[in-house]
N, C-alpha and C. Protein backbone atom coordinates (compact mmCIF):
# COMPACT_ATOMS: atom_id res chain seq x y z
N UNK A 1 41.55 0.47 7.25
CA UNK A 1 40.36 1.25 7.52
C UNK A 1 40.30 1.50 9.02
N UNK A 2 40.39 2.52 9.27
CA UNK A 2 40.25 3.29 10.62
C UNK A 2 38.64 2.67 11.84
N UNK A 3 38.64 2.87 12.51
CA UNK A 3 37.32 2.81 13.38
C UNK A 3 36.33 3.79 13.12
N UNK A 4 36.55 4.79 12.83
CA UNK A 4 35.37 5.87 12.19
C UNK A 4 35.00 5.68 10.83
N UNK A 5 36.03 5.57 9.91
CA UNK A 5 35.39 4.87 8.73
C UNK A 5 34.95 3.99 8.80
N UNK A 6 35.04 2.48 9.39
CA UNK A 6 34.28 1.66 9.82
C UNK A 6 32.63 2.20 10.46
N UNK A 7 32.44 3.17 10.78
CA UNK A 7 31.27 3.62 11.71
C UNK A 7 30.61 3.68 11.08
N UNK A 8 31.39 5.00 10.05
CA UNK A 8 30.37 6.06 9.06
C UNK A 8 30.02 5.04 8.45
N UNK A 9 30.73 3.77 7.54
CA UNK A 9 30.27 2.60 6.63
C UNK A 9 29.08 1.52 6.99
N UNK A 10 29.19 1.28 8.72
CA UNK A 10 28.20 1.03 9.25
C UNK A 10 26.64 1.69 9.18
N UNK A 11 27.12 3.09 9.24
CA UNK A 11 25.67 4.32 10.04
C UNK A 11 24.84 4.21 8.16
N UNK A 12 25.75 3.98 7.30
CA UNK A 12 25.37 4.49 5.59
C UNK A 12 24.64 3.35 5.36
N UNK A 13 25.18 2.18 5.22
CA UNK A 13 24.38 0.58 5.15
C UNK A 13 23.16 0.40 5.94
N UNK A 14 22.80 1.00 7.19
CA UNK A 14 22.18 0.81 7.79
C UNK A 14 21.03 2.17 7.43
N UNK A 15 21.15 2.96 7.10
CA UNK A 15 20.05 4.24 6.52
C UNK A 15 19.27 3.26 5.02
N UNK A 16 20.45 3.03 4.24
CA UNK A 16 20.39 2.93 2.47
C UNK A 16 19.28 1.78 3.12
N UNK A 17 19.88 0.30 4.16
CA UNK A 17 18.64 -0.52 4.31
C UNK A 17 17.19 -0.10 4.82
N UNK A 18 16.95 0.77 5.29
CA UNK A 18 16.11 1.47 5.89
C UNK A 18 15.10 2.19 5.48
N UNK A 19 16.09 3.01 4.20
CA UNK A 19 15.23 3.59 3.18
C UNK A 19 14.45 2.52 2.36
N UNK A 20 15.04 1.33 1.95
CA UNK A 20 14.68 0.06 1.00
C UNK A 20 13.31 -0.15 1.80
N UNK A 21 13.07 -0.26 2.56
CA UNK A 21 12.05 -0.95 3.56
C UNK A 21 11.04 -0.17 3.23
N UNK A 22 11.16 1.53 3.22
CA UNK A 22 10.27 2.24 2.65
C UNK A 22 9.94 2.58 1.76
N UNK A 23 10.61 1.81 1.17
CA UNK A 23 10.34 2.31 -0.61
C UNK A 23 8.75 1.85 -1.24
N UNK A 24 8.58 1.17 -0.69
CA UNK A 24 7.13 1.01 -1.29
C UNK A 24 5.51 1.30 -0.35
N UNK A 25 5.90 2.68 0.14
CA UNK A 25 4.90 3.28 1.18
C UNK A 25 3.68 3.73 0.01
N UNK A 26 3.82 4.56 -0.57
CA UNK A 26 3.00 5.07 -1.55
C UNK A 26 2.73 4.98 -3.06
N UNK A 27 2.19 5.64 -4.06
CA UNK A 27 2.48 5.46 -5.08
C UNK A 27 1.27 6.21 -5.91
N UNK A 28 1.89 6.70 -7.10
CA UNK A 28 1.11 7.09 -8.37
C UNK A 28 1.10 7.12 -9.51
N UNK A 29 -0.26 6.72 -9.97
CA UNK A 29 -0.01 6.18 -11.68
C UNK A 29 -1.34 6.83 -12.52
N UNK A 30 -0.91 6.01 -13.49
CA UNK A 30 -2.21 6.19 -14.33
C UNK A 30 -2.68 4.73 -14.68
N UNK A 31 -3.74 4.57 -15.35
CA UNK A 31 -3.56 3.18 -15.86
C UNK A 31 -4.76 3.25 -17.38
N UNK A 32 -4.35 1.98 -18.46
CA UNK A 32 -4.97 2.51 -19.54
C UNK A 32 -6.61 1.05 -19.61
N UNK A 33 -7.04 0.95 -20.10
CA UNK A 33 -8.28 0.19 -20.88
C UNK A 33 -9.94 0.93 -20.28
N UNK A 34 -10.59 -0.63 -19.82
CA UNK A 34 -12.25 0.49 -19.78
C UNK A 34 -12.12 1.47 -19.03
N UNK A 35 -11.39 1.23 -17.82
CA UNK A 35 -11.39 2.30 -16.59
C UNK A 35 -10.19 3.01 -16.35
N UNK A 36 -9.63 3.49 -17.86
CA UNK A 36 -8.79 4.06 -17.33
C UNK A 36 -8.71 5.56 -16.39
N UNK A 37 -7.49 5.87 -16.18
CA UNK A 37 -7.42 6.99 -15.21
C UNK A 37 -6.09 6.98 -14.47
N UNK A 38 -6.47 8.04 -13.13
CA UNK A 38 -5.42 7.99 -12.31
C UNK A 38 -5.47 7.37 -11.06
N UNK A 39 -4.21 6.22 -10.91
CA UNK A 39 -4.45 5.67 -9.37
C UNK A 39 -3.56 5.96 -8.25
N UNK A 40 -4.38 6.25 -7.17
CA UNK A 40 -2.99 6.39 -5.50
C UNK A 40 -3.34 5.24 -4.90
N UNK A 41 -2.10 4.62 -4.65
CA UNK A 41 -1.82 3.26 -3.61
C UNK A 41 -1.03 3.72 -2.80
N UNK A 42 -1.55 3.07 -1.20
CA UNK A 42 -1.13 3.30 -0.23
C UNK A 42 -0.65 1.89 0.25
N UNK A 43 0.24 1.37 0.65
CA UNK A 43 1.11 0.14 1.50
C UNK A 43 0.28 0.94 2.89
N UNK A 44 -0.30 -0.51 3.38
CA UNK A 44 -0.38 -0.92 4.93
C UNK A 44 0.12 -1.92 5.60
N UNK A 45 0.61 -2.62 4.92
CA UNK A 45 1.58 -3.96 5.04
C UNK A 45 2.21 -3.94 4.14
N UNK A 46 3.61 -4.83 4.32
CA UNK A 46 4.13 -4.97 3.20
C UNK A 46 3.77 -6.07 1.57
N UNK A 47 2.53 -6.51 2.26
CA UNK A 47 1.80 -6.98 1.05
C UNK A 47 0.68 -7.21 0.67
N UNK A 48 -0.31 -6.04 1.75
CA UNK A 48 -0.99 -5.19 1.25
C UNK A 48 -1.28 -4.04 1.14
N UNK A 49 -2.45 -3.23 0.30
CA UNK A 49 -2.70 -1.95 -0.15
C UNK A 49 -3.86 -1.72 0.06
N UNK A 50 -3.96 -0.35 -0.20
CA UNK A 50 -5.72 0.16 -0.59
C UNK A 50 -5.05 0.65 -1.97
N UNK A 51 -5.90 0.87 -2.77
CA UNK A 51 -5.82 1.54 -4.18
C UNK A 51 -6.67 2.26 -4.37
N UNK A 52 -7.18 3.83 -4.43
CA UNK A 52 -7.86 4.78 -5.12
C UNK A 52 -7.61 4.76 -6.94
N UNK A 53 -8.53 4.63 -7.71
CA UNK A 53 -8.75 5.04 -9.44
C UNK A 53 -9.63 5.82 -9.53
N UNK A 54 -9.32 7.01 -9.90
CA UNK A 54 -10.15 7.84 -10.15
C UNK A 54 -10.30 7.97 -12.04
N UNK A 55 -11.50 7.06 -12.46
CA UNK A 55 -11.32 6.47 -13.55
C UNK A 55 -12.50 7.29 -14.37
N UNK A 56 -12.45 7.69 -15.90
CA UNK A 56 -13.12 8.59 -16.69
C UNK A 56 -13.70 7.66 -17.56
N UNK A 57 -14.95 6.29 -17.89
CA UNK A 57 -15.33 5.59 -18.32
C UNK A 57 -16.84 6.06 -18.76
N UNK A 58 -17.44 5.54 -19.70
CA UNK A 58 -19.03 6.15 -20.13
C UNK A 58 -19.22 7.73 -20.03
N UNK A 59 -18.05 8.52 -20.44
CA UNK A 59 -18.13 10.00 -20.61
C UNK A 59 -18.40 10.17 -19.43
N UNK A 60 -18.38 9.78 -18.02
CA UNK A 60 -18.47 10.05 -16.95
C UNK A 60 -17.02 9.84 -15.93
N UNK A 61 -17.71 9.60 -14.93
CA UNK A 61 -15.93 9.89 -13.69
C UNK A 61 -16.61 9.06 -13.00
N UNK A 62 -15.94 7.90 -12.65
CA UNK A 62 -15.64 7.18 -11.19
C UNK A 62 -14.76 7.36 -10.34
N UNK A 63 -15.37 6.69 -8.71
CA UNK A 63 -13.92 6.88 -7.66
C UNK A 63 -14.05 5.36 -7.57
N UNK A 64 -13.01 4.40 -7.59
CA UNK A 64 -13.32 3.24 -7.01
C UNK A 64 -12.11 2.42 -6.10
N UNK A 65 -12.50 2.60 -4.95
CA UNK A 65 -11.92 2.14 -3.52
C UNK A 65 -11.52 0.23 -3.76
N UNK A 66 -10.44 -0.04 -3.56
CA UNK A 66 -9.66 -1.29 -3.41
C UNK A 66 -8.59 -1.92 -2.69
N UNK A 67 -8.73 -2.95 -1.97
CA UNK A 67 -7.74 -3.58 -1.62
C UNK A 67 -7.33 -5.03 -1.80
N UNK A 68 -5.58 -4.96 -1.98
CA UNK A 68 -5.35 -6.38 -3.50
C UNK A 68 -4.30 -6.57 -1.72
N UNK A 69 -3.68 -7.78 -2.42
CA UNK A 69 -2.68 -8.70 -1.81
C UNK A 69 -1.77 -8.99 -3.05
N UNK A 70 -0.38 -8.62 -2.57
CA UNK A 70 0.43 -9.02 -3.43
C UNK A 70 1.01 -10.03 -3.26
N UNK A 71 2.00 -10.57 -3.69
CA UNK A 71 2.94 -12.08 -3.42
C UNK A 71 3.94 -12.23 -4.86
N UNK A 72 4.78 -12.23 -3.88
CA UNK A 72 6.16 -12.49 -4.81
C UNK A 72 5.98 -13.86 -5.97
N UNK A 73 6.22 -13.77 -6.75
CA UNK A 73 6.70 -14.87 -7.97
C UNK A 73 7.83 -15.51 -7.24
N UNK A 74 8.76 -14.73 -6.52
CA UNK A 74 9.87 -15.75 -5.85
C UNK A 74 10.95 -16.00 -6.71
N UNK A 75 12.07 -17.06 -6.39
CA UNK A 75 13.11 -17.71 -7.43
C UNK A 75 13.84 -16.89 -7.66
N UNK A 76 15.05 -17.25 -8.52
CA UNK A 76 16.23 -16.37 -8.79
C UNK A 76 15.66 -15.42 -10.55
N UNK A 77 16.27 -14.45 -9.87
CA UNK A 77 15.89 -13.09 -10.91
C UNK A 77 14.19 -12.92 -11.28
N UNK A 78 13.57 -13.49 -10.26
CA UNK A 78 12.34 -13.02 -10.70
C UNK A 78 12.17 -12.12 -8.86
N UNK A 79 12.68 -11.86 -8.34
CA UNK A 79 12.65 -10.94 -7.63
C UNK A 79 11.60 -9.87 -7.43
N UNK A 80 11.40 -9.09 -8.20
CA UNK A 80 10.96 -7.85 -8.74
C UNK A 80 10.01 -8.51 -9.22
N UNK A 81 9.17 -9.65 -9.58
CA UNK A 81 7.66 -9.47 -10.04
C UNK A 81 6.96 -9.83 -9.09
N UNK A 82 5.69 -9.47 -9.09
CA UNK A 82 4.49 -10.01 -8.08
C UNK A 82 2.81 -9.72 -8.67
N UNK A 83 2.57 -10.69 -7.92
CA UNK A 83 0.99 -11.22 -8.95
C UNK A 83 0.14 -10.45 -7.01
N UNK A 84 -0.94 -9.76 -7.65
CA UNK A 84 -1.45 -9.18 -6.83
C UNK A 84 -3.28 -9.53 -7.07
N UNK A 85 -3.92 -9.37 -6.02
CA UNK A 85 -5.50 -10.04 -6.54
C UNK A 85 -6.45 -9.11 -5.30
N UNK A 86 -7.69 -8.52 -5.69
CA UNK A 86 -8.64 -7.98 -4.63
C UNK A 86 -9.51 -7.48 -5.11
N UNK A 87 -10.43 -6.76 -4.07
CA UNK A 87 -11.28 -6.56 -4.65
C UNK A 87 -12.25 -5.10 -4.49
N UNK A 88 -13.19 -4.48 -4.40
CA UNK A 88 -13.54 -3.24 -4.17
C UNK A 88 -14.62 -2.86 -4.60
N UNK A 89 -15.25 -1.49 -4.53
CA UNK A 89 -16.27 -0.83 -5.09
C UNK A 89 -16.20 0.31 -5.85
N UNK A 90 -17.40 0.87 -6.37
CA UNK A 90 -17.08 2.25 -7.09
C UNK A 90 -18.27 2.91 -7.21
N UNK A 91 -18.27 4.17 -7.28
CA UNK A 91 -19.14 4.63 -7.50
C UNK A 91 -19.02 6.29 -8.20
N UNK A 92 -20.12 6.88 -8.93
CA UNK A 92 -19.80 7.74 -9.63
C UNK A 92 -20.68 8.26 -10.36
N UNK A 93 -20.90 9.44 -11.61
CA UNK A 93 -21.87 9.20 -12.62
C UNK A 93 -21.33 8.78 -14.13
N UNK A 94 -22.65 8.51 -14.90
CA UNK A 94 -22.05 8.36 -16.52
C UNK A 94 -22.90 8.86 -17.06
N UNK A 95 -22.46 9.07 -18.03
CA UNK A 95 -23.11 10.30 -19.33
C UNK A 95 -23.30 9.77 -20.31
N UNK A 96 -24.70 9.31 -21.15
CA UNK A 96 -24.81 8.92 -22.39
C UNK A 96 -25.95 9.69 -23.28
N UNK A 97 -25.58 9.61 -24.28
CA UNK A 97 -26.56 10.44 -25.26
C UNK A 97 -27.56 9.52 -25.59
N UNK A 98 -29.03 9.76 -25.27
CA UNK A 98 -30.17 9.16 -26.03
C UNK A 98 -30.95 10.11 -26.56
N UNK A 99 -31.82 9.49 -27.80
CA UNK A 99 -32.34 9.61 -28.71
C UNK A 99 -33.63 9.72 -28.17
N UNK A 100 -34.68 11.45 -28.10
CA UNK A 100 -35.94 11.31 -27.43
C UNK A 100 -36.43 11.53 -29.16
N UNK A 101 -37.64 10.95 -28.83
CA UNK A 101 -38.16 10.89 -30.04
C UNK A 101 -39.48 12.09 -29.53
N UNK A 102 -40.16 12.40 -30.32
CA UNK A 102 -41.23 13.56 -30.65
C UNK A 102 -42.95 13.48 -30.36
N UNK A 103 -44.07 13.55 -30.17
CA UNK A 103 -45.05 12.97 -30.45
C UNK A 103 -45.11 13.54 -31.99
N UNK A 104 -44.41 14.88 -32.54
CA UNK A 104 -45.18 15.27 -33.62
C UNK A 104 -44.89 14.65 -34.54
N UNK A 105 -44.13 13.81 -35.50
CA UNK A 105 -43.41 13.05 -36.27
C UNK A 105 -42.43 11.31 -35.54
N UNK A 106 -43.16 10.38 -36.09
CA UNK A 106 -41.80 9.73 -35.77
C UNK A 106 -40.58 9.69 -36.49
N UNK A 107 -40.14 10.48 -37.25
CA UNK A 107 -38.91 10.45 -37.90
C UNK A 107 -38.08 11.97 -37.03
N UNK A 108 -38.87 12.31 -36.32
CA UNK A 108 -38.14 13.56 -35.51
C UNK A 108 -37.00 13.33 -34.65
N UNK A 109 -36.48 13.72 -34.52
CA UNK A 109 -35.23 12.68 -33.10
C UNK A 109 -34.62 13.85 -32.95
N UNK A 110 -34.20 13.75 -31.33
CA UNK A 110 -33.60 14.91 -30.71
C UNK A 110 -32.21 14.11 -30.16
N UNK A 111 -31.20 14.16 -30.11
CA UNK A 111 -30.37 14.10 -28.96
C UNK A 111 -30.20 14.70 -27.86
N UNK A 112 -30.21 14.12 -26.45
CA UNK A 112 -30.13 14.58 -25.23
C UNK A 112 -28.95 14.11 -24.15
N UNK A 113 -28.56 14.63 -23.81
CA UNK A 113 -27.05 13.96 -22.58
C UNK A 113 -28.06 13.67 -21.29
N UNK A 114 -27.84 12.53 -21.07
CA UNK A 114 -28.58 12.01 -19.73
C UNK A 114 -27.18 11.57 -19.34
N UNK A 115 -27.36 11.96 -17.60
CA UNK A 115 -26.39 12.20 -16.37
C UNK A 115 -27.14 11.06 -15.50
N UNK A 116 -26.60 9.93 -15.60
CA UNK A 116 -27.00 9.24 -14.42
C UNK A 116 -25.78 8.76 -13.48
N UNK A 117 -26.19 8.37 -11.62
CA UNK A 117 -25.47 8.08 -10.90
C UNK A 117 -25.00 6.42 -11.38
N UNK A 118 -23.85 6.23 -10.61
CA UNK A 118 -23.73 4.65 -10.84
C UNK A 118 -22.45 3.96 -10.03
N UNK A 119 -23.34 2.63 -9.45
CA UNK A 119 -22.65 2.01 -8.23
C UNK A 119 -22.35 0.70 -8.73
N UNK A 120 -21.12 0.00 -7.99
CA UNK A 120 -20.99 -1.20 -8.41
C UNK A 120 -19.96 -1.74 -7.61
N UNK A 121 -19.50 -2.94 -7.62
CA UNK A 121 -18.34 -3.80 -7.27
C UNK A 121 -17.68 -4.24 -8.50
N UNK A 122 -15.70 -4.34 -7.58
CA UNK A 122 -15.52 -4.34 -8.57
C UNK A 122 -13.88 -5.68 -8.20
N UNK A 123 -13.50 -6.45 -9.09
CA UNK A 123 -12.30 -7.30 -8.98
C UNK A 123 -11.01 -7.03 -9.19
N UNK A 124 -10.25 -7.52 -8.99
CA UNK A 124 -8.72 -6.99 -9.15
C UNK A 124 -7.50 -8.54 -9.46
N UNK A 125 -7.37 -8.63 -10.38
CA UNK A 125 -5.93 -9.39 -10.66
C UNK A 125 -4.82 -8.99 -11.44
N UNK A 126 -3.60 -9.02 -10.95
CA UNK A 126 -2.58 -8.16 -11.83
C UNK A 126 -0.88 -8.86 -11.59
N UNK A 127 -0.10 -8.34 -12.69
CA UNK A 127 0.65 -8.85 -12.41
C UNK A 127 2.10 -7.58 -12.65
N UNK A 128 3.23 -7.34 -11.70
CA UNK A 128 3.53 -6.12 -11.70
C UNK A 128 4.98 -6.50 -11.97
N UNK A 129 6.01 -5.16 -12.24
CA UNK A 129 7.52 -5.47 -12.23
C UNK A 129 7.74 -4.24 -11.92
N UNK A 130 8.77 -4.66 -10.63
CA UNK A 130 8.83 -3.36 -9.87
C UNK A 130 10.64 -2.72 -10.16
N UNK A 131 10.78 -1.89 -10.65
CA UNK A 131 12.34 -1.56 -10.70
C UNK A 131 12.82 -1.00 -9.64
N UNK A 132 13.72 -1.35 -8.50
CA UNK A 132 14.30 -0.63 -7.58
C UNK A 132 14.54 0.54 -8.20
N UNK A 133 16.11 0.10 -8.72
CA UNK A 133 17.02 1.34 -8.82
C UNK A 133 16.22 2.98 -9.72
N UNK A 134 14.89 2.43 -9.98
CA UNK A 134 13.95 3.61 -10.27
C UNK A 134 13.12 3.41 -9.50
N UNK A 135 12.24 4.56 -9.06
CA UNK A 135 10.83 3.92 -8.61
C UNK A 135 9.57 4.25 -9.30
N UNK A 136 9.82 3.04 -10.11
CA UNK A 136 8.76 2.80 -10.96
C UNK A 136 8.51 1.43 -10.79
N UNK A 137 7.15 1.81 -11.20
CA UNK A 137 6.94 -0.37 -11.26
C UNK A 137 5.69 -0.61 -12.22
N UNK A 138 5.69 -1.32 -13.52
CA UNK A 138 4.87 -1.32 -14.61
C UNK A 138 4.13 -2.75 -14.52
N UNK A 139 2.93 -2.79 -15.24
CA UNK A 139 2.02 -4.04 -14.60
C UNK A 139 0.66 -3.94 -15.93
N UNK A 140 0.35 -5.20 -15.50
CA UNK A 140 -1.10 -5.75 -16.49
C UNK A 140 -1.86 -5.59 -15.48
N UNK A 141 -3.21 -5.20 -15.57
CA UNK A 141 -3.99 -5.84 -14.52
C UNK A 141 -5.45 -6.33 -15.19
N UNK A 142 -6.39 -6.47 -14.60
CA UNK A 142 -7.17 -7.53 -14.97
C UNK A 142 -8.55 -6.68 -13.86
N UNK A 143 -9.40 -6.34 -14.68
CA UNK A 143 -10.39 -5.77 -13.41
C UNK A 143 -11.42 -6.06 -13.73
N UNK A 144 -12.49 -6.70 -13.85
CA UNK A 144 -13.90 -6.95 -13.95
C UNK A 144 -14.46 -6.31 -13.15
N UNK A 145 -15.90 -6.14 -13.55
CA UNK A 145 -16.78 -4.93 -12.77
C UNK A 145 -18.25 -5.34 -12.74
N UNK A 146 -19.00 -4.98 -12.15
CA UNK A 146 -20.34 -4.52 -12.50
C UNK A 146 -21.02 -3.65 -11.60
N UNK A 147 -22.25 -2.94 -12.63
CA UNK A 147 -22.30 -1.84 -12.06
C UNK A 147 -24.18 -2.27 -11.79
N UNK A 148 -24.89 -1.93 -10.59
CA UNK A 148 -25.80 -1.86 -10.07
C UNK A 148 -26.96 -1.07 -10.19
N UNK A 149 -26.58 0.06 -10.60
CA UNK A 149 -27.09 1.23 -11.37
C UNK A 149 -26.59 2.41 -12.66
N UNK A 150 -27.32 2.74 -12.74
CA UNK A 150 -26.35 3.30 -14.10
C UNK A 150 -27.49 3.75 -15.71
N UNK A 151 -26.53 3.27 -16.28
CA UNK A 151 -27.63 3.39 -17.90
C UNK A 151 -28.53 2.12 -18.00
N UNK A 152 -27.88 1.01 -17.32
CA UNK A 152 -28.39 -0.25 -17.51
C UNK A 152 -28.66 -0.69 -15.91
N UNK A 153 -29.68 -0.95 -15.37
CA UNK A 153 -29.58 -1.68 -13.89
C UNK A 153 -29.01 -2.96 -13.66
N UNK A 154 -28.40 -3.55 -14.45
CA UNK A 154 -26.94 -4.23 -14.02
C UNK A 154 -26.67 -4.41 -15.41
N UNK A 155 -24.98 -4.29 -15.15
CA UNK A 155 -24.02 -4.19 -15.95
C UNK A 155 -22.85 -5.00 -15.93
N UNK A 156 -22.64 -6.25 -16.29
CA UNK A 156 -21.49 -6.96 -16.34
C UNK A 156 -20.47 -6.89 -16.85
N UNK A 157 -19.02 -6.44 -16.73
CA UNK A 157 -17.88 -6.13 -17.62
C UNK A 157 -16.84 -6.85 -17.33
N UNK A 158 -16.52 -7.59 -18.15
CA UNK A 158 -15.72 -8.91 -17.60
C UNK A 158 -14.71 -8.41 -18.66
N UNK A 159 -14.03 -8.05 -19.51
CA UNK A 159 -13.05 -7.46 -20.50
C UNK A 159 -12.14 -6.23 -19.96
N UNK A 160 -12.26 -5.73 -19.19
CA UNK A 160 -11.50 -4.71 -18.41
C UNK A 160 -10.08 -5.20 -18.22
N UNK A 161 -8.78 -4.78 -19.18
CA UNK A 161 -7.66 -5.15 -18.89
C UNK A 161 -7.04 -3.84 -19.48
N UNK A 162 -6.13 -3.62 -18.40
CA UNK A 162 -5.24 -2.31 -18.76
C UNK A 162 -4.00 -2.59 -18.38
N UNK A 163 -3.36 -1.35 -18.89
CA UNK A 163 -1.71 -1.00 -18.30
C UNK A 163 -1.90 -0.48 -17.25
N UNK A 164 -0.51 -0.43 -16.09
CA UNK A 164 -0.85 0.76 -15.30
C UNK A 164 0.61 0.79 -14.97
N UNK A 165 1.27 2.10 -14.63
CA UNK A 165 2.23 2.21 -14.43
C UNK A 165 2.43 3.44 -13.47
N UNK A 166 3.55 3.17 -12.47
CA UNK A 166 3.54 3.64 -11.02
C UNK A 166 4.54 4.10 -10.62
N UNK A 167 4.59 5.28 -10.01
CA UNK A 167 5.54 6.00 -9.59
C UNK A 167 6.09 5.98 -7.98
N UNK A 168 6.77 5.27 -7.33
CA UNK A 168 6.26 4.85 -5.56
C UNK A 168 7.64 6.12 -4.96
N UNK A 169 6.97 6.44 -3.77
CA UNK A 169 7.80 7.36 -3.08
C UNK A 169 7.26 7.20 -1.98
């Protein structure tokens, strides 16, 4: 092997590592259970994020703002997983149908769509598997919520577990 092939083999190893480093700048998914929707994650460190879900729950639309910490599982061939945990807010409206009743009859009943706003905090635990040689990376996560206003003036949702799966570039 020549000194220039030596170079070029150098200049290639040293890009391909380079690119690796950035591989997990961004990202987009969807994700499925109460809140499902679509999420953008942004890397500000390499092990942490902010997370945008722009989530379609109670016939309504949330935005809800987050930031998790990830951490490697570690060990041989578990490489590629990591358990991530944080936390955030949301806010948005929801849409539910109630039942106005009449003065002229009580057996009269109308249905009506009531539009209310609704705020809350919200938790984050998850656990992810990230595939290099694609960039994809598929995951459980774990989100509890409650909401402050809304249909109900507080709302506890502790059952919130979805898929979510991610596209990073």
């Amino acid at each position: 092997m020549n000194k220039s092939s030596l170079l070029i083999l150098i200049l290639c190893l040293t890009a391909v590592s380079g690119l690796k480093a950035q591989y997990m700048k961004n990202a987009f998914g969807i994700r499925s259970g109460i809140s499902e929707g679509i999420t953008y994650q942004r890397f500000v460190q390499e092990d942490r994020d902010f997370k945008l879900l722009l989530s379609f729950r109670d016939n309504g639309i949330q935005l809800s703002f987050m930031t998790s910490r990830y951490e490697s599982v570690g060990g041989r061939f578990r490489d590629n997983i990591y358990i991530y945990y944080g936390l955030g807010a949301h806010a948005g409206i929801t849409r539910n149908v109630d039942l106005l009743w009449h003065f002229t009859s009580p057996n009269d009943r109308e249905a009506s769509a009531v539009t209310r706003t609704v705020a809350g905090a919200d938790g984050l635990l998850g656990v992810e598997y990230r595939v290099y040689s694609i960039p994809l990376s598929f995951g459980i996560e774990y989100k509890p919520f409650f909401d402050l206003f809304g249909h109900r003036i507080f709302r506890l949702a502790m059952g919130d577990i979805g898929l979510v799966c991610r596209y990073h570039f």
